[in-house]
N, C-alpha and C. Protein backbone atom coordinates (compact mmCIF):
# COMPACT_ATOMS: atom_id res chain seq x y z
N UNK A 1 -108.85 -39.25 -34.40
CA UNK A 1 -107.76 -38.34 -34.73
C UNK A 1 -106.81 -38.22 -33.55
N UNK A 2 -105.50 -38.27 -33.60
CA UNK A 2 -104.47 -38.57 -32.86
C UNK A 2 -103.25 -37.22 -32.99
N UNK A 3 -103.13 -36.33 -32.15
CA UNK A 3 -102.45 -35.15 -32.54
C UNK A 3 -101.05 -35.38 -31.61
N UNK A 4 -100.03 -35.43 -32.05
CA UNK A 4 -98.64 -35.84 -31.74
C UNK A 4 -97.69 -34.65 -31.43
N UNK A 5 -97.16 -34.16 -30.24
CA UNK A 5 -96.43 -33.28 -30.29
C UNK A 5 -95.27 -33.22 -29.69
N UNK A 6 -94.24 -33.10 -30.10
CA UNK A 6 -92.64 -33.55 -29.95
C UNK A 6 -92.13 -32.78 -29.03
N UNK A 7 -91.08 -32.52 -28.23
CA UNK A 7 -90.52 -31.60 -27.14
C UNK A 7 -89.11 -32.58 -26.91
N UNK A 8 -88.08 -31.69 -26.82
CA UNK A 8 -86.88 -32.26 -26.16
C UNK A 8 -85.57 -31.76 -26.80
N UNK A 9 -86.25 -31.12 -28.43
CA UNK A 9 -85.08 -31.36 -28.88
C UNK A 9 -84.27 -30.09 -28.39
N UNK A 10 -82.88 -29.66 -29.07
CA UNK A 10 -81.95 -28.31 -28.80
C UNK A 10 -80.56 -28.77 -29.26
N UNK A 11 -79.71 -28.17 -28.79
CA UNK A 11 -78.34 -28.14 -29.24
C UNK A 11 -77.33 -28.87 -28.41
N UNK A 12 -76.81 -29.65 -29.00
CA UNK A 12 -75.72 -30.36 -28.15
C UNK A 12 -74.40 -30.50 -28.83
N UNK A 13 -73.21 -30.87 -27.84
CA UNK A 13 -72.02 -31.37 -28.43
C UNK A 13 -71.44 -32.59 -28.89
N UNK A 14 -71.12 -33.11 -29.80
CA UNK A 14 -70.92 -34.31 -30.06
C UNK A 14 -70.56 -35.18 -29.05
N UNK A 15 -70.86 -36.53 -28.82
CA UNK A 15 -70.83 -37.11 -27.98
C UNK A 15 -71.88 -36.92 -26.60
N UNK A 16 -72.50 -35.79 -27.00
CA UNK A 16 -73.35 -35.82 -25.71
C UNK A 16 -74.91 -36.73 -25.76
N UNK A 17 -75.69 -36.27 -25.17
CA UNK A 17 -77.05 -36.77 -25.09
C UNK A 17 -78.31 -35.98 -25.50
N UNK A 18 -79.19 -36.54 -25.40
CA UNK A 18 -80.70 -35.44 -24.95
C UNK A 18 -81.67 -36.62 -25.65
N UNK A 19 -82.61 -36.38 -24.89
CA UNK A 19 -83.88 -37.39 -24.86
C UNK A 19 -85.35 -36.16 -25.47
N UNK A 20 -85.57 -37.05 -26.26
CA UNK A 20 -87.42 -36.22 -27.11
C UNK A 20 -88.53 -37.10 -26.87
N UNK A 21 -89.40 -36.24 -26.14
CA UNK A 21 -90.74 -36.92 -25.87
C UNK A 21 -91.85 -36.54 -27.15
N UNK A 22 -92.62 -37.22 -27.31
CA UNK A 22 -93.55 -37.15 -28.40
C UNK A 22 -95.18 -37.65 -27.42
N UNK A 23 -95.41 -36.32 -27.12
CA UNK A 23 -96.86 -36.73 -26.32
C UNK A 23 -98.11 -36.63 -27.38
N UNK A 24 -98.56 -37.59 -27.56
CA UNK A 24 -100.52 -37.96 -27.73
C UNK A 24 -101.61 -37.31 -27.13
N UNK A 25 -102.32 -37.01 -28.06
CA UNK A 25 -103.61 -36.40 -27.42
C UNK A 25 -104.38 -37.41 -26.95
N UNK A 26 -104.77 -38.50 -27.64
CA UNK A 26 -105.55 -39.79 -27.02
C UNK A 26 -104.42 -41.23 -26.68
N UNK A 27 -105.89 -42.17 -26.70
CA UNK A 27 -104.63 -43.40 -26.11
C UNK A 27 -103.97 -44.38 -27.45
N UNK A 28 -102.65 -44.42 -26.99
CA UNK A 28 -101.85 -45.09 -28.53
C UNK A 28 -101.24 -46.34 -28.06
N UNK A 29 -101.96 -46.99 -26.82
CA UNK A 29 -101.17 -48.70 -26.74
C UNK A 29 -101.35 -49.19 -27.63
N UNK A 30 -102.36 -49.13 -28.73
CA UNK A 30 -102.87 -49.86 -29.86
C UNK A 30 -101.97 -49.87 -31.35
N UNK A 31 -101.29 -48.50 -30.55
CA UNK A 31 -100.82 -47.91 -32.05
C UNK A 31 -99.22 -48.32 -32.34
N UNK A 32 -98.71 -48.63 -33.41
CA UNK A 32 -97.15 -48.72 -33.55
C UNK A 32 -97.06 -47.05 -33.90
N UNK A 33 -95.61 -46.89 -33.04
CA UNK A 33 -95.09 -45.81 -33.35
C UNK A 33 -93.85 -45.91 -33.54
N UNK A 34 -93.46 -44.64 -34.48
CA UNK A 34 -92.13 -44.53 -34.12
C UNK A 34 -91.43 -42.61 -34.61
N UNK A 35 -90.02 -43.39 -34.81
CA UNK A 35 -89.52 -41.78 -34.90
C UNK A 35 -88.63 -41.50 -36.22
N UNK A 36 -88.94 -40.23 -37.10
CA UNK A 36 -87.94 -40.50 -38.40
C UNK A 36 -87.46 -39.26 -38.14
N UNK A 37 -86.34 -38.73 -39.38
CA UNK A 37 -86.06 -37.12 -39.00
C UNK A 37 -85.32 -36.92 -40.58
N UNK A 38 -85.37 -35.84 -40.69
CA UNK A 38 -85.10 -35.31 -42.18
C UNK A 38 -84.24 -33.96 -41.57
N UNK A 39 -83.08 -34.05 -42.48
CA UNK A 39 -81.91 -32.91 -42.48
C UNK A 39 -82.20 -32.46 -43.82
N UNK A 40 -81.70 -30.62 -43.98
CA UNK A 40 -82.25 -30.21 -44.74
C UNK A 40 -81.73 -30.89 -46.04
N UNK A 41 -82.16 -30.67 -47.28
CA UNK A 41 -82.03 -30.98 -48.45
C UNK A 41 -82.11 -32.28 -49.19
N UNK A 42 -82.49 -33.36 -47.46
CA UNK A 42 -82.57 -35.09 -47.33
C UNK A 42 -84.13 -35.29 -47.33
N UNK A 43 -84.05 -36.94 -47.69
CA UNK A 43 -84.97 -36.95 -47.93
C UNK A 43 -85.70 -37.55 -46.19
N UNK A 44 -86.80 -37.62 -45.80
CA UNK A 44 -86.94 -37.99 -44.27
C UNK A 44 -86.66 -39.76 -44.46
N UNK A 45 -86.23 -39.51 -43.00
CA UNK A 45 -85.68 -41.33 -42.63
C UNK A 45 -85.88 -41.41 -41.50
N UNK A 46 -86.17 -43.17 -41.64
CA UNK A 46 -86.74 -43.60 -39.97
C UNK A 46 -85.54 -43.88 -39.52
N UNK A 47 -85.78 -43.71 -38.20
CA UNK A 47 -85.18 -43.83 -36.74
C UNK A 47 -85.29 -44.69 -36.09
N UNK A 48 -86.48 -45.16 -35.65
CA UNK A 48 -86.65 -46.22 -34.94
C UNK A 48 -88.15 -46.02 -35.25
N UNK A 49 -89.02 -47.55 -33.98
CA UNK A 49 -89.90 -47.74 -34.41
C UNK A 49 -90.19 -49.15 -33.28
N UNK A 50 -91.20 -48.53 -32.43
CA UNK A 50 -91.92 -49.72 -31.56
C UNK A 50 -93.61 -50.60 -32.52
N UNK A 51 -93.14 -51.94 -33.03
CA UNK A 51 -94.15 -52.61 -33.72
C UNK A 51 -95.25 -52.99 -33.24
N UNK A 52 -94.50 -53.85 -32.24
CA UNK A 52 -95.68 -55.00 -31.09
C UNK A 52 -94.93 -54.69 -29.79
N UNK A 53 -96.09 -54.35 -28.66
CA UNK A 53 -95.23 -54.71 -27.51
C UNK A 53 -94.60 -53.77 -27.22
N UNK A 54 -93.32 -54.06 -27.01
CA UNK A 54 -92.42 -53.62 -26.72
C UNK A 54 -91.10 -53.79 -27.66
N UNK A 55 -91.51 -54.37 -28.54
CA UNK A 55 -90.28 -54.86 -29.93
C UNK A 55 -90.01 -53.88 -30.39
N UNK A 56 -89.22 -53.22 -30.63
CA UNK A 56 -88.40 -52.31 -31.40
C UNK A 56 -87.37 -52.71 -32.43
N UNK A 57 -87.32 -51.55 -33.57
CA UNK A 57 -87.07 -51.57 -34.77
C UNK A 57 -85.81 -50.43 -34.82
N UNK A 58 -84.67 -50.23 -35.14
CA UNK A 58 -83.97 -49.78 -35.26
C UNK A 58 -83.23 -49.06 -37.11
N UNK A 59 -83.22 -48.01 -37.26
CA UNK A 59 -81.42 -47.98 -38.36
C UNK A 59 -80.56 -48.14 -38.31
N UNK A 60 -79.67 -48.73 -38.76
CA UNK A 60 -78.15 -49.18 -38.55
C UNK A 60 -77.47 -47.97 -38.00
N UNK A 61 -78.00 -46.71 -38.67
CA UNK A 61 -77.55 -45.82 -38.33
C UNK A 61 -77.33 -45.36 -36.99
N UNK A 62 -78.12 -46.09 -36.15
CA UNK A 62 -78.48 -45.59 -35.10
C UNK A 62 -78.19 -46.64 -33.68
N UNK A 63 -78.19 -47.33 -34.54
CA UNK A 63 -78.39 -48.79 -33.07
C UNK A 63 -77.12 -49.13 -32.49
N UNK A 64 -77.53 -48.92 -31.15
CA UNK A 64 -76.55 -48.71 -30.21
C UNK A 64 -76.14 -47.83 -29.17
N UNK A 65 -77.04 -46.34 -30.23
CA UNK A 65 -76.89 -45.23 -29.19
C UNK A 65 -78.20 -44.45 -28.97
N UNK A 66 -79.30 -44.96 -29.69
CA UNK A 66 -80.79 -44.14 -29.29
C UNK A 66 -81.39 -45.77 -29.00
N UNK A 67 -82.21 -44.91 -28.35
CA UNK A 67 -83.45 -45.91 -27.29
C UNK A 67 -84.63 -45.69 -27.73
N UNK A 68 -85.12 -46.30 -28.25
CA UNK A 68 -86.95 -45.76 -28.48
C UNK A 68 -87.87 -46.60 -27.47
N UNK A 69 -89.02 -45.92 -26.41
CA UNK A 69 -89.80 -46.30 -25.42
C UNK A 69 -90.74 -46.13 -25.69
N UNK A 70 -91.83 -46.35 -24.83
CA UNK A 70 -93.25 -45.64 -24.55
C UNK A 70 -93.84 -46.29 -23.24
N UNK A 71 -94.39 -45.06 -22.58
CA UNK A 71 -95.38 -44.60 -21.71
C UNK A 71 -96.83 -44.55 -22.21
N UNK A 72 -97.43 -46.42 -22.09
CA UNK A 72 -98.99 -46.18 -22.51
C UNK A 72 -99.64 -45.20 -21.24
N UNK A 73 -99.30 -45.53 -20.11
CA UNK A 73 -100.30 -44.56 -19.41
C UNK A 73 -100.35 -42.66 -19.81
N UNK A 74 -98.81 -42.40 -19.97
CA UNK A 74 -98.92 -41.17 -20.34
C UNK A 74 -99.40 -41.12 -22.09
N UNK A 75 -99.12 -41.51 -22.25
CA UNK A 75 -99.18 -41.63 -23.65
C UNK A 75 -98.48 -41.03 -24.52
N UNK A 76 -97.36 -41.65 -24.13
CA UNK A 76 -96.09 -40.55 -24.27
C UNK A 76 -94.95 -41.39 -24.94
N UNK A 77 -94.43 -41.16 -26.35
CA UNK A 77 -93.40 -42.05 -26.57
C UNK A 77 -91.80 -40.81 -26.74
N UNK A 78 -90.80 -41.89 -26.47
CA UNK A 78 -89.81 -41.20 -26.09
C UNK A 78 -88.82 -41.89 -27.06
N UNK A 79 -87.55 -40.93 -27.26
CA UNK A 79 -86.38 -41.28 -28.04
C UNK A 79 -85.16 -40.89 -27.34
N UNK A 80 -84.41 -41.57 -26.70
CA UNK A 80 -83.23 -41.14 -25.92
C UNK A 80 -81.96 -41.81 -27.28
N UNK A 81 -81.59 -40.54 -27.05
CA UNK A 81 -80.52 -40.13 -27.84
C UNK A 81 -78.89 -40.06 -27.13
N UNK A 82 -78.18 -41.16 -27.23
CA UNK A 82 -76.32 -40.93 -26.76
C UNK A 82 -75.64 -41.09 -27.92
N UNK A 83 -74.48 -40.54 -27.52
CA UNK A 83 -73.42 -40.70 -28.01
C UNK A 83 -73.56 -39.72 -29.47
N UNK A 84 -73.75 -38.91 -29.53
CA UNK A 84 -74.43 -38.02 -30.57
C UNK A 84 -73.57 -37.68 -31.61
N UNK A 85 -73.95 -37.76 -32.90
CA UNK A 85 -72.62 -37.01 -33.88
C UNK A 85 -73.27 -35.96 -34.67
N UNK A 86 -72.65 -35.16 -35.03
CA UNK A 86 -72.80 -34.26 -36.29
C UNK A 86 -73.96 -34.69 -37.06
N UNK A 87 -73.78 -35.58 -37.67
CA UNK A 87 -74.79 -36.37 -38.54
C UNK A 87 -76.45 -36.86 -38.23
N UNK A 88 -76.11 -37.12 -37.17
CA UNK A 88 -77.74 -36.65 -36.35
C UNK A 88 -78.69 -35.61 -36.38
N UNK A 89 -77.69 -34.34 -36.91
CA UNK A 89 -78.69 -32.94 -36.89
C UNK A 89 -79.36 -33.17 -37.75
N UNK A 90 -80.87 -33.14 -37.44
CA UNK A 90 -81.67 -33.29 -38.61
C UNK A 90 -83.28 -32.41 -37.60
N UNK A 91 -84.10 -32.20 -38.01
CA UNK A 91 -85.75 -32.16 -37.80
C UNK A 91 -86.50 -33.94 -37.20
N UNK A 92 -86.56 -33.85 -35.93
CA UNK A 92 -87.03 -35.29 -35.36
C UNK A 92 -88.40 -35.25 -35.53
N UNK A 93 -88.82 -36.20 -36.17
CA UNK A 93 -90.47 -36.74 -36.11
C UNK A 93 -91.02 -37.68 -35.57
N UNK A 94 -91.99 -37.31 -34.78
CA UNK A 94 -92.63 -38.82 -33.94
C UNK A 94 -93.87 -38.90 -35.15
N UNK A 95 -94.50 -40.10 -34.94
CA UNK A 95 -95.39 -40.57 -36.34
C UNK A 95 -95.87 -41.97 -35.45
N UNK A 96 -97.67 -42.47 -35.67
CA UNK A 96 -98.34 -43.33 -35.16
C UNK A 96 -99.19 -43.69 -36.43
N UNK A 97 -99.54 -44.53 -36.19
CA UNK A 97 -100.80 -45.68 -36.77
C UNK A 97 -100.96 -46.64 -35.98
N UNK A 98 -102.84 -46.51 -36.37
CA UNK A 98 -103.29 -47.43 -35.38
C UNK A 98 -102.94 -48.95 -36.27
N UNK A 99 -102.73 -49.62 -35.45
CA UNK A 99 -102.87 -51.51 -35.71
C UNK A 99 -103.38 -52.29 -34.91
N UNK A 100 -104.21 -53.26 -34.98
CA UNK A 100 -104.34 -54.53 -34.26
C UNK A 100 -103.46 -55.18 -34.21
N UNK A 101 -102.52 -55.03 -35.50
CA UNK A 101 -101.85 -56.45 -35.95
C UNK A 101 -100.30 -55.94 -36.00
N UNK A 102 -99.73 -56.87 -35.52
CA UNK A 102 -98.22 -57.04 -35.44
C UNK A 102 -97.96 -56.53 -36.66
N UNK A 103 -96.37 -55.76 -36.94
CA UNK A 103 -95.89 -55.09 -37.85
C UNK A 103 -95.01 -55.71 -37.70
N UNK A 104 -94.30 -55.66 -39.16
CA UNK A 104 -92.49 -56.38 -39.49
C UNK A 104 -91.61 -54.89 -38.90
N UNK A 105 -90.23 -55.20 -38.65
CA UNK A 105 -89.88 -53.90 -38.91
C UNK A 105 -89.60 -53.35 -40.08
N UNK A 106 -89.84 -54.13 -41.23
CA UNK A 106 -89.85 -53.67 -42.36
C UNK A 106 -90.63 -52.74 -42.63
N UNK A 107 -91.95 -52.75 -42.42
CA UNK A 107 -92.99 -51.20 -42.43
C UNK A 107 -92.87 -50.59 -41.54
N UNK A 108 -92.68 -51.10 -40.01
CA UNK A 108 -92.43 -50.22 -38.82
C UNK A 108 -91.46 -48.82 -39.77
N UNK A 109 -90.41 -48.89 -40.27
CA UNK A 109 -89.15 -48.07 -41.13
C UNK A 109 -89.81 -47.55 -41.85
N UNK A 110 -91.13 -47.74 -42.26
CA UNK A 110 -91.30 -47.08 -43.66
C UNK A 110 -92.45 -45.72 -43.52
N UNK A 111 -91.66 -44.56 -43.92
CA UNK A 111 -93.21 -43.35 -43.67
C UNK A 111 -94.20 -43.66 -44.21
N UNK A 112 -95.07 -44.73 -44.96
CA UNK A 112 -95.70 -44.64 -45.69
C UNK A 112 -96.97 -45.56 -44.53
N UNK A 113 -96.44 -46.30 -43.80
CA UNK A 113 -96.99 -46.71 -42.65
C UNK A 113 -97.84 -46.13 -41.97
N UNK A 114 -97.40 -44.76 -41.91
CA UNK A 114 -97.66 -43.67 -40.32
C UNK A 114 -99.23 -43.14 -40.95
N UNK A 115 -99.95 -43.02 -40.25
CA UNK A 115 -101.40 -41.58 -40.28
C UNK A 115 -101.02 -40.52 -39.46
N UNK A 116 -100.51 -40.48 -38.39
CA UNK A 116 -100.06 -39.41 -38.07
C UNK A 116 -98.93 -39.02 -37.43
N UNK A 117 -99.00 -37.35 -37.57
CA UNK A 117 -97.79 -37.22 -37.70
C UNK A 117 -97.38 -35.89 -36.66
N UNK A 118 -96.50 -35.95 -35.87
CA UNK A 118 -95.92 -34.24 -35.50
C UNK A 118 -95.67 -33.58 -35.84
N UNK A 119 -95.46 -32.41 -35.64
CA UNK A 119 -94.56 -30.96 -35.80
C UNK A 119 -92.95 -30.95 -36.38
N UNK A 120 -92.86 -31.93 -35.49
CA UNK A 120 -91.11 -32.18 -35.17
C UNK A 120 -90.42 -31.27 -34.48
N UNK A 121 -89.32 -31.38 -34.03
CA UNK A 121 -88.49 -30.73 -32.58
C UNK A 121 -87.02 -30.94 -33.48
N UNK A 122 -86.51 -30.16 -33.32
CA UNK A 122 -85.14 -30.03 -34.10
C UNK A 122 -83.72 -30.05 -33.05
N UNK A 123 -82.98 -31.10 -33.49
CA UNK A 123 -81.74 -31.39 -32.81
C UNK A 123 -80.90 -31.52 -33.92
N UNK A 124 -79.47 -30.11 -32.98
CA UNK A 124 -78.40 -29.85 -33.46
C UNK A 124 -76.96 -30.57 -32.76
N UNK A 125 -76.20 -31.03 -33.39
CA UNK A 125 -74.90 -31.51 -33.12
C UNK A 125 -73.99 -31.24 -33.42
N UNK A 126 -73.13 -30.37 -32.51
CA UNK A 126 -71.82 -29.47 -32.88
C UNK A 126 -70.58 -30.84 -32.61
N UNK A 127 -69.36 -30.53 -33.63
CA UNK A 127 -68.78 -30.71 -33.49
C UNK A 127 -67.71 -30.61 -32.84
C-alpha cells in the first residue's frame, strides 16, 4: 500500500509559476506515475505522466509549460508548472501503479491505470 500526498498547490497570476510535490510513503522507482486534475463540474484529466525511466508523457494541453520529475531517493514526484492560465485551475492529482513493465503513454494518460491515488492540492489562476 502506497499513500500519496500532494503539497504545493495555491493561488497564482496568470503567467506565473508554482511547482507541486507529491510525496510517497514507500519506494516508487518501480512505479509509473503521474499527475491528472479535475475542475469543478469536469470530468478528471491527465497531465502528465513518467512511464519508464525517465520518459515522460505529456497533454497537448500542457506541453511546453509543466515539467513532470521524480526524486526516487526521496520518493517524491514533482510537477512544475509555467506560464500558467486561467484554465489550469483545477484540483491536482498525483496517482502511481506499480509496473515492471514499460507503459505506452497511451495508459500512462489514462486514470484507469493508477492504484493509487492522493488527496489532491488545488491550484488557482487569476486572470
Amino acid at each position: 500500500q502506497v499513500q500519496l500526498v500532494e503539497s504545493g498547490g495555491g493561488s497564482v497570476q496568470a503567467g506565473g509559476s508554482l511547482r507541486l510535490s507529491c510525496a510517497a510513503s514507500g519506494f516508487i522507482s518501480n512505479y509509473v506515475v503521474g499527475w491528472f486534475r479535475q475542475a469543478p463540474g469536469k470530468e478528471r484529466e491527465a497531465v502528465a505522466s513518467i512511464v519508464s525511466g525517465n520518459f515522460s508523457c505529456y497533454a497537448d494541453s500542457v506541453k511546453g509549460r509543466f515539467t513532470i520529475s521524480r526524486d526516487n531517493a526521496k520518493n517524491t514526484l514533482y510537477l512544475q508548472m509555467n506560464s500558467l492560465k486561467p484554465e489550469d485551475t483545477s484540483m491536482y492529482y498525483c496517482a502511481a501503479v506499480f509496473t515492471p513493465s514499460f507503459l505506452s503513454c497511451y495508459h500512462g494518460l489514462k486514470m484507469v491505470t493508477y492504484t493509487y491515488w492522493g488527496q489532491g492540492t488545488q491550484v488557482t489562476v487569476s486572470s
